[in-house]
Structures are given as structure tokens and as C-alpha cells.
Protein backbone atom coordinates (compact mmCIF):
# COMPACT_ATOMS: atom_id res chain seq x y z
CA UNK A 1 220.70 -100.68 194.89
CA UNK A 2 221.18 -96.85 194.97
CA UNK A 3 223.10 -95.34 192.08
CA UNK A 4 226.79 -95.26 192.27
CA UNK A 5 229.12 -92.66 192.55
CA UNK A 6 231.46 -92.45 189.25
CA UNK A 7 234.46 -93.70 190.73
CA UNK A 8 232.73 -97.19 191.37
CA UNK A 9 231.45 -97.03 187.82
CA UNK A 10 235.51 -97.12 186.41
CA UNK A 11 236.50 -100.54 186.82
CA UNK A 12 232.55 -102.03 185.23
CA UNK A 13 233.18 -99.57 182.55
CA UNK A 14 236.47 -100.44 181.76
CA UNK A 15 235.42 -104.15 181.92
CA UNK A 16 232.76 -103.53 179.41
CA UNK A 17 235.27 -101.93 177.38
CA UNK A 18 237.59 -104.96 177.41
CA UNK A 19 236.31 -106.80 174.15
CA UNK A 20 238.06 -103.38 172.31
CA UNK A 21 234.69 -102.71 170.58
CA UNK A 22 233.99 -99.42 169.90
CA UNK A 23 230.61 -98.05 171.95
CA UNK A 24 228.29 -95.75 172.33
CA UNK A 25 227.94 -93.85 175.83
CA UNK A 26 224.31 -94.53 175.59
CA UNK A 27 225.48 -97.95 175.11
CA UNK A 28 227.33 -98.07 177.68
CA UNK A 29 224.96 -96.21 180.08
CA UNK A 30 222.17 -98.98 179.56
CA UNK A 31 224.19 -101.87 180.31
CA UNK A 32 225.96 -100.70 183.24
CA UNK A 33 222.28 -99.43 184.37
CA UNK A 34 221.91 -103.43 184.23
CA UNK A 35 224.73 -104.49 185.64
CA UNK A 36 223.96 -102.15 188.93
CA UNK A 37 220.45 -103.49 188.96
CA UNK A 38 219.25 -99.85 188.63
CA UNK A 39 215.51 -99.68 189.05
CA UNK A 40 213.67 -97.36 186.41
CA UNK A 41 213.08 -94.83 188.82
CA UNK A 42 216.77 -94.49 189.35
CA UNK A 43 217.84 -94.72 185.81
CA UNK A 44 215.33 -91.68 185.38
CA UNK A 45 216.86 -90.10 188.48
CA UNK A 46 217.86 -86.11 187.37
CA UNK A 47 220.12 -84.08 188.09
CA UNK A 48 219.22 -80.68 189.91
CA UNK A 49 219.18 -79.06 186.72
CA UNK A 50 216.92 -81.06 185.46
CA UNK A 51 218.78 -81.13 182.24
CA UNK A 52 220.56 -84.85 182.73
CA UNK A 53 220.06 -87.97 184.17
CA UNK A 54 221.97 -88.02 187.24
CA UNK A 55 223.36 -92.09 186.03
CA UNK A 56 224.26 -91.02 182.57
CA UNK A 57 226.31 -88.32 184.17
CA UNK A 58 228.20 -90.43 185.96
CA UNK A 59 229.22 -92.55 183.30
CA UNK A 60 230.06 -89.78 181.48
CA UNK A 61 232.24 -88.85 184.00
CA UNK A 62 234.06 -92.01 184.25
CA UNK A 63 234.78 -92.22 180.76
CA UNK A 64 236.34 -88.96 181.21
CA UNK A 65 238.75 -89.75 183.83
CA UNK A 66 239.46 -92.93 182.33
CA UNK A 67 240.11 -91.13 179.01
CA UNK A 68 242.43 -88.91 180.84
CA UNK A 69 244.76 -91.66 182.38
CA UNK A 70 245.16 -93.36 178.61
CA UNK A 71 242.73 -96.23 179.82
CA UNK A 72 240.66 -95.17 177.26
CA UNK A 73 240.69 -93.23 174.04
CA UNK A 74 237.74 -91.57 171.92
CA UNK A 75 237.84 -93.49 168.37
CA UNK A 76 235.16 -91.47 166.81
CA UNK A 77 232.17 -88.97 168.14
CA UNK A 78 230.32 -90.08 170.65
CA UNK A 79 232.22 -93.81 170.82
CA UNK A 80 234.68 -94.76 173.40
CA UNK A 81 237.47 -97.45 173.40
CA UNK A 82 240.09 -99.57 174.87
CA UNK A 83 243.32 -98.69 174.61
CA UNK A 84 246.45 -101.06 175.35
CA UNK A 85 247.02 -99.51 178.78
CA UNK A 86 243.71 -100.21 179.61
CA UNK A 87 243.70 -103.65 177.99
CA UNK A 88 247.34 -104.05 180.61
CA UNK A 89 245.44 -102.56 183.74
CA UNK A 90 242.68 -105.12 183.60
CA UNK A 91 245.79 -107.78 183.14
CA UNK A 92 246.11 -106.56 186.74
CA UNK A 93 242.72 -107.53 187.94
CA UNK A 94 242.41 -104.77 190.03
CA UNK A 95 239.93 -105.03 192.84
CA UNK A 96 238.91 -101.07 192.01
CA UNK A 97 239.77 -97.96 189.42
CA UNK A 98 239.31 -94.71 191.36
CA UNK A 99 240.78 -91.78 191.56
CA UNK A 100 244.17 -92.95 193.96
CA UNK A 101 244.58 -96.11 191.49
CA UNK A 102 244.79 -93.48 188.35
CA UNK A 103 247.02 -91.16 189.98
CA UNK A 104 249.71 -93.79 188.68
CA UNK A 105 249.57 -92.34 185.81
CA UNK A 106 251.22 -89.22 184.65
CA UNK A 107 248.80 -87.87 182.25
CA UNK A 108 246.11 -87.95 185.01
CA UNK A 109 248.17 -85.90 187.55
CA UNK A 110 248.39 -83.41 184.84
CA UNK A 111 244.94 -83.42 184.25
CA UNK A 112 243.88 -83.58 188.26
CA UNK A 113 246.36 -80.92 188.94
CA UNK A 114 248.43 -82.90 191.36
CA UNK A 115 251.57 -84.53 191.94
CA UNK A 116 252.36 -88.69 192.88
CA UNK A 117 253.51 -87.07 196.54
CA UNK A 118 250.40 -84.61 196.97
CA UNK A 119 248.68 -85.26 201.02
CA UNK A 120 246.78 -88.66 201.64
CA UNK A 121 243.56 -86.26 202.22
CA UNK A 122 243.55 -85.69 198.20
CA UNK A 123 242.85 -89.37 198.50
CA UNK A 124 239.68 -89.11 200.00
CA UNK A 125 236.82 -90.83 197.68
CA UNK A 126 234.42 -88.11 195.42
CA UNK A 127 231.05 -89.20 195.04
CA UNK A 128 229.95 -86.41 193.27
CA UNK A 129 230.84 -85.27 189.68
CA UNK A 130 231.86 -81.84 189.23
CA UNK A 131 228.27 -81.31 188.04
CA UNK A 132 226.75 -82.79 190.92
CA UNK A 133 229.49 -80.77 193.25
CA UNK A 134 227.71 -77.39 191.89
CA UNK A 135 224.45 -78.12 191.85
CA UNK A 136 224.84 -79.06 195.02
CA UNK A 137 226.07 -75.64 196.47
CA UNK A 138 224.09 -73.93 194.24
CA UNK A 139 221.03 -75.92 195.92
CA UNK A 140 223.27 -75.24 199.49
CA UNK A 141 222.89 -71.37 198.69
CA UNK A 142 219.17 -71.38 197.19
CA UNK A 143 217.83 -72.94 200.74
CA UNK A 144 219.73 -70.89 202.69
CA UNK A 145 218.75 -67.31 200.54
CA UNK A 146 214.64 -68.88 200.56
CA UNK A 147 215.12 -69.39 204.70
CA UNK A 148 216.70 -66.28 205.35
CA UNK A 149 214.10 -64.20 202.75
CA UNK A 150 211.11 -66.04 204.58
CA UNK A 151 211.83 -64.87 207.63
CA UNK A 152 212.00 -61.73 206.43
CA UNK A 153 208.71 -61.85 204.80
CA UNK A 154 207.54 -63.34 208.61
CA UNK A 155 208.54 -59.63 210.22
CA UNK A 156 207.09 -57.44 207.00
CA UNK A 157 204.33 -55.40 207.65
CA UNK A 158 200.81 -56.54 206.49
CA UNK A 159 201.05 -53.85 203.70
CA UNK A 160 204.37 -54.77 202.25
CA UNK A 161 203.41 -58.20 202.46
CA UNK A 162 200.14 -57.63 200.67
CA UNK A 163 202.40 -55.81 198.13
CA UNK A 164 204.86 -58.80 197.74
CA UNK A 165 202.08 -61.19 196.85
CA UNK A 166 200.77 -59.27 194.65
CA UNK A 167 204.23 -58.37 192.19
CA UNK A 168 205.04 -62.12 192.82
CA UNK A 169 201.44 -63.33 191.24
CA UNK A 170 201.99 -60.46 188.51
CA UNK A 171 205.45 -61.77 188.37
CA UNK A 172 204.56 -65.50 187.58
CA UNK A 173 202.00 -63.86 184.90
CA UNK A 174 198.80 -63.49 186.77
CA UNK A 175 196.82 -60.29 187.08
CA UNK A 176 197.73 -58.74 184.00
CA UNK A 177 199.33 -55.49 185.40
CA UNK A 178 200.38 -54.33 189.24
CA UNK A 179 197.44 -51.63 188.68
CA UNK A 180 194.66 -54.12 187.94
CA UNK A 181 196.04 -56.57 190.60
CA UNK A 182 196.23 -53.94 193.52
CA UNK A 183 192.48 -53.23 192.48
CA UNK A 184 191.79 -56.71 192.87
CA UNK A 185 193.42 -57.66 195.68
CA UNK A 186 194.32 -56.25 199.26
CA UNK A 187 190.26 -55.47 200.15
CA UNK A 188 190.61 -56.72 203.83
CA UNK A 189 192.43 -55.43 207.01
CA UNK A 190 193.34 -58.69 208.38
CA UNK A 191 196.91 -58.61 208.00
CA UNK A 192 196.21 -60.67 204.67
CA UNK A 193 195.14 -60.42 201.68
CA UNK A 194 191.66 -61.48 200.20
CA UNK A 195 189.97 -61.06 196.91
CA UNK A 196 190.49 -62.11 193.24
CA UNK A 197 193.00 -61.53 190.55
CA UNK A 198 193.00 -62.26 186.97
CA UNK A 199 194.11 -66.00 185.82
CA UNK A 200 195.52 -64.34 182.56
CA UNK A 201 195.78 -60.91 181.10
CA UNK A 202 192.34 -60.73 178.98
CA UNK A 203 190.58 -61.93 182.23
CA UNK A 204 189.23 -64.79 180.84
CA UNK A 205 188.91 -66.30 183.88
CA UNK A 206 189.68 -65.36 187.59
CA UNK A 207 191.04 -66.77 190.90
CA UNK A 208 190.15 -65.92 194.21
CA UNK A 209 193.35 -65.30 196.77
CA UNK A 210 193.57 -65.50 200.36
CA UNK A 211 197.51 -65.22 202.08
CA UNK A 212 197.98 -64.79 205.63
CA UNK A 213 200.97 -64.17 207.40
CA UNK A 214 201.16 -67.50 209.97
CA UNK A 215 203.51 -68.49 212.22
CA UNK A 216 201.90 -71.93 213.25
CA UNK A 217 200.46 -74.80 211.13
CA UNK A 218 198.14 -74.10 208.80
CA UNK A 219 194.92 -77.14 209.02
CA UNK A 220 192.08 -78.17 207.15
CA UNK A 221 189.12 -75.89 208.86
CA UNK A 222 190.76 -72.55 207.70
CA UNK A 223 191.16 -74.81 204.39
CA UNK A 224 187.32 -75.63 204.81
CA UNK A 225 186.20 -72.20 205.35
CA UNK A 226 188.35 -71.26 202.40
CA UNK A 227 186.95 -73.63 200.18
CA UNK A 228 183.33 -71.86 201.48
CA UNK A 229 184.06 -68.73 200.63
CA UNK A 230 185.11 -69.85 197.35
CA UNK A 231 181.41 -71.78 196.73
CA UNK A 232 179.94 -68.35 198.19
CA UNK A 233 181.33 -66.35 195.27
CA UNK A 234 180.38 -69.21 192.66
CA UNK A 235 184.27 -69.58 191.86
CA UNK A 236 186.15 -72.37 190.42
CA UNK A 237 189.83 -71.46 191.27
CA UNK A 238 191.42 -70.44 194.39
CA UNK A 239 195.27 -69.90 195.76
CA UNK A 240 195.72 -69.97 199.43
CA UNK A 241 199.13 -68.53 200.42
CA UNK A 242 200.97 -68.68 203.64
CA UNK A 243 203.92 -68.03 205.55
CA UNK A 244 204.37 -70.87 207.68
CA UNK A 245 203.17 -74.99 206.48
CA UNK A 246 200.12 -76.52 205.95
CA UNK A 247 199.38 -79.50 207.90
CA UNK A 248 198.44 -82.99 206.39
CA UNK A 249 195.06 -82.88 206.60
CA UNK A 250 194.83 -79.81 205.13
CA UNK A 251 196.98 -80.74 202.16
CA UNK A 252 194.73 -83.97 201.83
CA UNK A 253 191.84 -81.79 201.38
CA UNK A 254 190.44 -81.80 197.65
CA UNK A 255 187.34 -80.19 197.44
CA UNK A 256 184.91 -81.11 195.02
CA UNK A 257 184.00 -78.78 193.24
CA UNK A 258 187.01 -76.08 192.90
CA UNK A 259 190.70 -76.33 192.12
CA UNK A 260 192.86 -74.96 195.20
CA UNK A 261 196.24 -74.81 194.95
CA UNK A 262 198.28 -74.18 198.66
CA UNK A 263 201.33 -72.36 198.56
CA UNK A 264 203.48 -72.48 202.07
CA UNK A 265 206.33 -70.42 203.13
CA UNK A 266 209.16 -72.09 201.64
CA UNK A 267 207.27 -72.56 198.47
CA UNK A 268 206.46 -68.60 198.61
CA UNK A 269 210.00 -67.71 199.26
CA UNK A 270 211.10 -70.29 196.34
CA UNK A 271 208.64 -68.53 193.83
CA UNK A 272 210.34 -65.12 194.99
CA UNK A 273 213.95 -66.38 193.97
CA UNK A 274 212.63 -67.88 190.75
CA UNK A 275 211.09 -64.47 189.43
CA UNK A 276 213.86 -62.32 191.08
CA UNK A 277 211.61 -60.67 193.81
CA UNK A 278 213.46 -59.53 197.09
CA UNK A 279 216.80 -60.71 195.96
CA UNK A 280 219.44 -59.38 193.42
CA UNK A 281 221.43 -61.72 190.92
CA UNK A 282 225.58 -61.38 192.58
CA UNK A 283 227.15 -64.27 190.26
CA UNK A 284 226.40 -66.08 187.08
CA UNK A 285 228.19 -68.88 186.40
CA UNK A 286 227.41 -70.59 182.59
CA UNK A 287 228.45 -74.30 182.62
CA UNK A 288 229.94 -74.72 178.32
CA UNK A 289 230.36 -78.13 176.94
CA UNK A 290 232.32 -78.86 173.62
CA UNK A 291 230.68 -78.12 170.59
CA UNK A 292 231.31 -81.49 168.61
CA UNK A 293 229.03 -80.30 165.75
CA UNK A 294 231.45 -77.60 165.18
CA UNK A 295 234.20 -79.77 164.42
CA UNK A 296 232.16 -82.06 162.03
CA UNK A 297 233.25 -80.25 158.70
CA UNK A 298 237.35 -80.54 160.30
């Protein structure tokens, strides 16, 4: 099955909970992981940040809001428990714990911010965490800034462009400096760019570059020929850049003798926002979690 959202995880967790043992999120996280039938894959499953599995978040998650309605309590660090009310609610049998069956409680309105009368619409279900609610408009926002700065790379000139590719490359830490890149590269007129750059800043080795601006499909003969020219100048290494995509076949290709790397438009535009090139930084947000260590000498 696909991984729940964390309001579906309350009443399992709470169940789990009902033996008033004291346990471990990670505890917890594996056996509800088993009691969803979670494959490995989607116990593995990240978050956008890459910084948490997208599961263990959930669970962590539940426990809060479960914690916050006096279902459960936090015994020691890092252990959950039971608490009577809890022990009572599952008296109840309920058929589900979300967020409309905990807004009986007055200690969760305070914590939710809301009131027993607030609109029906406030009942609506959340599948996402907060965590998942801001990665995902920070992913919203990302696609939207790497769409809109493509397609103003599309109507550059062939100069600026040439000039873009080569601060992004120096940017990502290829080509030592702009000066010895724009010596290297930018040695053609055909509205691209073709030569070779340093791999690393003592030259110990070098790749050969070709980026075109395209507005179609990119396919396997201009792939071919570029995998030629690379055998012509007895190199090893090649990047071949783009504005638009690269069809199937041409991502299928693996020649034999050279390592290519293909780098389409949105890919170019996403290695632009990653090293701050074409855009400007309007908002930081920095996401803080308690510090329990602090509180270990208390």
C-alpha cells in the first residue's frame, strides 16, 4: 500500500500504545511500517529535503498531535506513552483519530488555534505534515522559478548564453577560474558553445563541452556525432548541454569508450538555482527543532 498520511497513522499508534509500555519512536516507526505493509522502498521513501524519511515523519507527527490532545504523554527522551485519556478513548473503539475527533479536546484547540464552533471546512482531512506542506511549496516555487528562468535562457543571445554556461560550470567547480574557462570554451560561432574546460583546478584532467540552444528534441545522431568528436580529440569525458530534452534514444546511448553526461533544460535551469546564477535569494526560512541535548544536564 502507499504510505499514509499522519492522521490515519493516530488511531494504529495509539493502539500500539495501549499495553502503557513506554517506546521508542523508532520503535514505533518499524512496527507500524509493518502493520501498513510498507514495502522497503517506501519505508526508505524521503522527504524533499532529503534529511528524513518521509514515514518516520509522519509518525512523528502523530505522536505530536496525539501528545497535544493528552492521548499521550512523553515519559522520558525520545519514549512516548499512554496516558489515561488515551487508555478511555480506545474504551471508545473509535473507528478513526484525526484531526475533527481531537478537536474534542480542549488542549488541542489551544494548540490548533481553533475553537469547538470554528467552519466545517477546518474539517477537511491534511495529508501532509507541516514539513511536507513546505517542502511542498518550496518545490511549487523552485519549478516554477527553473520554468520561467529557462525560458529566459531560450530568448538569450548566443553570447550571454555562452557566458552562462560557462560561470555555471565554474560555479559547480569546473574550469578553475572564469579567465581560464572563457579561454577554453566559446571557440565556435554556432550559437553554442564547443571546446574543453578543466575537470578540476590543477587541470588534471579535462572535459570536452558542447551546449546548444534547442528548441526541439534533442536525439541520438547529434549524440553520435558528439560522441565522434570526442574519439577525434582522444578524450575520455564529455558534457553535452541543452536547452530543450533529449529524447530516449539519445539518453540510452552509452558509448563505449567515453563518459558523457547530458544535461537538458530543466536540469540546466535547476543547476542555475542551486549555485545562485540568474536568480537572487528574497526569503530564508530556517526550520529549528528542540534541542533535547541541551536540557540533559536540567
Amino acid at each position: 500500500m502507499s504510505i499514509p498520511d499522519f492522521q490515519t497513522i493516530m488511531l494504529p499508534l495509539l493502539e500500539l500504545a495501549g499495553d502503557s509500555k513506554e517506546y521508542k519512536l523508532s520503535e514505533a516507526i518499524e512496527q507500524l511500517a509493518t502493520h501498513f505493509h510498507l514495502t522497503e522502498t517506501e519505508r526508505r521513501e524521503l522527504l524533499p529535503s532529503g534529511k528524513q524519511a518521509r514515514f518516520a515523519n509522519r509518525v512523528g507527527w502523530s505522536c505530536t498531535h496525539l501528545k497535544k490532545a493528552g492521548l499521550l504523554t512523553y515519559p522520558a527522551r525520545g519514549k512516548f506513552q499512554i496516558t489515561q485519556r488515551g487508555l478511555d478513548t480506545l474504551a471508545q473503539k473509535p473507528p478513526r483519530i484525526d484531526i475533527k475527533y481531537l478537536k474534542q479536546f480542549p488542549e488541542y484547540l489551544d494548540f490548533i488555534g481553533a475553537t469547538a464552533s470554528a467552519p466545517e471546512t477546518s474539517d477537511l482531512p491534511l495529508e501532509q505534515t507541516p514539513d511536507e506542506v513546505m517542502a511542498s511549496a518550496y518545490e511549487e516555487l523552485r519549478q516554477n522559478l527553473a520554468q520561467e528562468l529557462l525560458e529566459r535562457i531560450k530568448t538569450a543571445s548566443p553570447a550571454f548564453f555562452e557566458r552562462l554556461v560557462i560561470e555555471l560550470l565554474v560555479k559547480m567547480g569546473y574550469g578553475g577560474s572564469l579567465v581560464d574557462a572563457g579561454m577554453a570554451i566559446g571557440k565556435t560561432g554556432d550559437e553554442g558553445i564547443d571546446g574543453i574546460i578543466k575537470e578540476d583546478r590543477l587541470g588534471l584532467d579535462v572535459i570536452y563541452i558542447q551546449a546548444k540552444r534547442w528548441s526541439g528534441t534533442v536525439g541520438r545522431p547529434e549524440i553520435h556525432k558528439f560522441v565522434g568528436a570526442l574519439d577525434g580529440k582522444h578524450a575520455r569525458k564529455g558534457i553535452f548541454i541543452t536547452t530543450a530534452k533529449f529524447s530516449k534514444e539519445a539518453k540510452s546511448y552509452l558509448p563505449a569508450n567515453a563518459k558523457v553526461v547530458l544535461i537538458d533544460g530543466e536540469q540546466l535551469a535547476n543547476y542555475a538555482i542551486d549555485v545562485n546564477l540568474g536568480v537572487l535569494v528574497v526569503s530564508e526560512y530556517q526550520i529549528k527543532r528542540l534541542n533535547l541535548d541541551y536540557f540533559d544536564g536540567e
